[in-house]
C-alpha atoms as a PDB file:
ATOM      1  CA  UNK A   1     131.582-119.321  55.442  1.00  0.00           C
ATOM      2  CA  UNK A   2     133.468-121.728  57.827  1.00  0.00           C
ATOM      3  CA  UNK A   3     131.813-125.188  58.597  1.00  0.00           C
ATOM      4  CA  UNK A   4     133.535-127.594  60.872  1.00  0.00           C
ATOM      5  CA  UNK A   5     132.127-130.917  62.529  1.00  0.00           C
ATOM      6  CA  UNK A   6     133.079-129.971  65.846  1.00  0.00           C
ATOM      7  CA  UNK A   7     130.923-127.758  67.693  1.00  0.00           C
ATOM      8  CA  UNK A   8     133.361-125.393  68.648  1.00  0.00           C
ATOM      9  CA  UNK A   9     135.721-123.471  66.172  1.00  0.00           C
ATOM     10  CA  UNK A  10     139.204-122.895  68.237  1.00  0.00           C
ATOM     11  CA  UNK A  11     140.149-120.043  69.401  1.00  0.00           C
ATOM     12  CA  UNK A  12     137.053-117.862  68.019  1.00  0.00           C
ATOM     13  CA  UNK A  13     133.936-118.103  70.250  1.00  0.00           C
ATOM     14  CA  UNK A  14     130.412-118.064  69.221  1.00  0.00           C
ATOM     15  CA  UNK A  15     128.826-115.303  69.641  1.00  0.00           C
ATOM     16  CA  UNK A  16     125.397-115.905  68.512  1.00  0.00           C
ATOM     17  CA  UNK A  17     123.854-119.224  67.726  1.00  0.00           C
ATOM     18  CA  UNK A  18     121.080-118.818  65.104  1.00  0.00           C
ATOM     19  CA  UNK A  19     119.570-121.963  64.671  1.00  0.00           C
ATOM     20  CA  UNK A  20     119.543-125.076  62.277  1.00  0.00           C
ATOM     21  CA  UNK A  21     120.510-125.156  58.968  1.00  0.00           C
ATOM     22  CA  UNK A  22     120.041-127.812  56.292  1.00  0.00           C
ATOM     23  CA  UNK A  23     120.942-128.486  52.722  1.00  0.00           C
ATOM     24  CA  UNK A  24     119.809-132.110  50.518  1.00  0.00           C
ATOM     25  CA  UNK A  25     120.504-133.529  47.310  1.00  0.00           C
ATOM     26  CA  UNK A  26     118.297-136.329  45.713  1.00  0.00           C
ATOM     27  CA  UNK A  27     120.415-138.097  42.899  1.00  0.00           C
ATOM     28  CA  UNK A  28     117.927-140.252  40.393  1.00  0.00           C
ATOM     29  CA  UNK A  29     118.508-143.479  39.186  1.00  0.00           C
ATOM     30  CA  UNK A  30     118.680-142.984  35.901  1.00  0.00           C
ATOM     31  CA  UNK A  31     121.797-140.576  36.611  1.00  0.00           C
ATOM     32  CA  UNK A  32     123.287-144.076  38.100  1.00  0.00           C
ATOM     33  CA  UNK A  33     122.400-145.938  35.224  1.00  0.00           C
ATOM     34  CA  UNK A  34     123.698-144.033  32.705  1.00  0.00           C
ATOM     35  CA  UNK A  35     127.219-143.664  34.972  1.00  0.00           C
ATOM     36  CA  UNK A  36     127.150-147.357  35.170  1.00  0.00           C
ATOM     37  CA  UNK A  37     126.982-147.682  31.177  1.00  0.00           C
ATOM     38  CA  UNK A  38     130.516-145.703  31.057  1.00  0.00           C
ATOM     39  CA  UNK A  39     132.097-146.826  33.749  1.00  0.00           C
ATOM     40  CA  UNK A  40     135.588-147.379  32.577  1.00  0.00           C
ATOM     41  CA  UNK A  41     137.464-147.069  35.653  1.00  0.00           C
ATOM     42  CA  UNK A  42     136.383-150.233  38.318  1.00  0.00           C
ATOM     43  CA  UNK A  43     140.126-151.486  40.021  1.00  0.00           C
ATOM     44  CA  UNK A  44     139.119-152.981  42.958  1.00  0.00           C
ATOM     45  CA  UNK A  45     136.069-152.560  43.736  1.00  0.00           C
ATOM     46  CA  UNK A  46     135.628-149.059  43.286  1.00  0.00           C
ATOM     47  CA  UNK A  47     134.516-146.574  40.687  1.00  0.00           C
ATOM     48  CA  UNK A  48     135.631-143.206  40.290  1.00  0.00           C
ATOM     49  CA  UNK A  49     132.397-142.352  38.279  1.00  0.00           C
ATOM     50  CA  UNK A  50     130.347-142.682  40.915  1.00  0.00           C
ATOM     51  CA  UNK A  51     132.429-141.177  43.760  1.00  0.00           C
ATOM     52  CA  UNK A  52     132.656-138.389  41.557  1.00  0.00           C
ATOM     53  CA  UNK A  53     128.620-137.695  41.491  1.00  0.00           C
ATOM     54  CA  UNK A  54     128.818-138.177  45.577  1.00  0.00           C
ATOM     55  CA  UNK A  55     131.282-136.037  45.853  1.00  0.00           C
ATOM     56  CA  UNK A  56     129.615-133.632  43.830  1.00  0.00           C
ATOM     57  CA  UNK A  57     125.864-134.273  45.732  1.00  0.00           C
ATOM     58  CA  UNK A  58     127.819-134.307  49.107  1.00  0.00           C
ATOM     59  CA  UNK A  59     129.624-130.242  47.615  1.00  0.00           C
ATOM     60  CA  UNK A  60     126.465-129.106  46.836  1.00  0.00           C
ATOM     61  CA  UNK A  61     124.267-130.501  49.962  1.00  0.00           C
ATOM     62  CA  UNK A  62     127.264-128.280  52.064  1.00  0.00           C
ATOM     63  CA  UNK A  63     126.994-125.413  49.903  1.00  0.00           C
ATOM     64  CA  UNK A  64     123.183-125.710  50.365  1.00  0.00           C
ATOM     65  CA  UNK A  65     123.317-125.768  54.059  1.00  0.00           C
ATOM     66  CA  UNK A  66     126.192-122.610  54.149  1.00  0.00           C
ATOM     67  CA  UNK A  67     123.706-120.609  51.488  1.00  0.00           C
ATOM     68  CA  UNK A  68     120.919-121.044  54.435  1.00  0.00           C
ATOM     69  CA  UNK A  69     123.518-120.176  57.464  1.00  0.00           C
ATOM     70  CA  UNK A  70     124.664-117.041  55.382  1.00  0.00           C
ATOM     71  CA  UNK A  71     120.856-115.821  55.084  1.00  0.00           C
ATOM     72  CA  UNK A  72     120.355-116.118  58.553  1.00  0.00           C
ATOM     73  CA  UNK A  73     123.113-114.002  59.138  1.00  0.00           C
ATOM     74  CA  UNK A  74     125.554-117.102  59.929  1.00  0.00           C
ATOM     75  CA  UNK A  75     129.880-116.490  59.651  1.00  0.00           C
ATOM     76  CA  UNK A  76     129.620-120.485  60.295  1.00  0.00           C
ATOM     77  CA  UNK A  77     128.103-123.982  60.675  1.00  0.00           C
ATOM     78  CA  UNK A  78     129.242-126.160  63.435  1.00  0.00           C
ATOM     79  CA  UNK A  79     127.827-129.595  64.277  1.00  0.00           C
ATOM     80  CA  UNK A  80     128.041-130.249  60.423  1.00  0.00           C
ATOM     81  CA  UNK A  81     126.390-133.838  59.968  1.00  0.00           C
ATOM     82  CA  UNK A  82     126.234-135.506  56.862  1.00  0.00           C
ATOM     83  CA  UNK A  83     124.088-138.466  55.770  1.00  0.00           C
ATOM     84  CA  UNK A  84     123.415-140.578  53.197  1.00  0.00           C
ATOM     85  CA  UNK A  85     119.902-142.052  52.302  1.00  0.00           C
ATOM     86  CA  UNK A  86     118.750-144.793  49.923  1.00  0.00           C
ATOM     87  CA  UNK A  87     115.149-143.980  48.532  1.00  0.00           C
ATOM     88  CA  UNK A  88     112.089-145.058  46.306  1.00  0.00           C
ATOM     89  CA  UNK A  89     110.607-147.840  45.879  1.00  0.00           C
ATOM     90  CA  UNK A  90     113.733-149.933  44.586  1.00  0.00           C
ATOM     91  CA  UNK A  91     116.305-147.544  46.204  1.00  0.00           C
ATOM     92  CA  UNK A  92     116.510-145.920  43.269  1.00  0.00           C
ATOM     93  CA  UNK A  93     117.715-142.768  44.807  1.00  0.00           C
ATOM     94  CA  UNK A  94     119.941-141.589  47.164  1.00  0.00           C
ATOM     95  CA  UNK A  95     120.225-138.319  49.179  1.00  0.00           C
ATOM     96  CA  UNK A  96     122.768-136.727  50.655  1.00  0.00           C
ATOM     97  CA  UNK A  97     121.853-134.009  53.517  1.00  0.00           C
ATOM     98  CA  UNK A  98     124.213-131.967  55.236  1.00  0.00           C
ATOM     99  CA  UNK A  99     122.856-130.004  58.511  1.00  0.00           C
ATOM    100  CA  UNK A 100     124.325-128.158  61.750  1.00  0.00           C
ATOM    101  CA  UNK A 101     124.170-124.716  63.615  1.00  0.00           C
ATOM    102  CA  UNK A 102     124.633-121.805  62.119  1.00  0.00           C
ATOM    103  CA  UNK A 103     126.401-119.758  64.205  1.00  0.00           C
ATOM    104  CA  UNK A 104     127.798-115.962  64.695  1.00  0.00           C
ATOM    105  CA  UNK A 105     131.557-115.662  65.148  1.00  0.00           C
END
């Protein structure tokens, strides 16, 4: 499975456009929390820790979104959006969500 922002994949047409696909991870609060306790590595303003778990939402809201594509018969996802979202009541969650076209190639 190929996924690309663009909505065009160079120099292999679609063929077949089948529709949206989407993919979301919720990451709890508590998960934050207990990275924050053992953070070790804050240089500058940033933390490893918790670009790690994004990373890892932001992998699995793609894979998510490619699992749907592939069901629908997909080869690819073009389009490919991502987005962040704080939620609850004191932002204590954030969601990741991934979502394009799947597409035939």
């Amino acid at each position: 499975m190929f996924s690309t922002t663009t909505n065009t994949l160079e120099g292999r047409p679609v063929r077949e456009y089948l529709g949206i696909v989407t993919g979301e991870v919720i990451v709890g609060a508590n998960l934050f929390r207990d990275l924050f306790a053992s953070i070790t590595d804050i240089v500058g303003g940033r933390s490893g820790k918790y670009e790690d778990v994004l990373a890892r939402a932001r992998k699995e809201a793609i894979a998510e979104m490619e699992a749907e594509a592939a069901r629908l018969g997909g080869t690819a996802v073009v389009g490919v959006d991502l987005d962040y979202e704080v939620l609850g009541q004191n932002g204590s969650m954030l969601m990741v969500s991934a979502s394009g076209t799947a597409v035939i190639v």
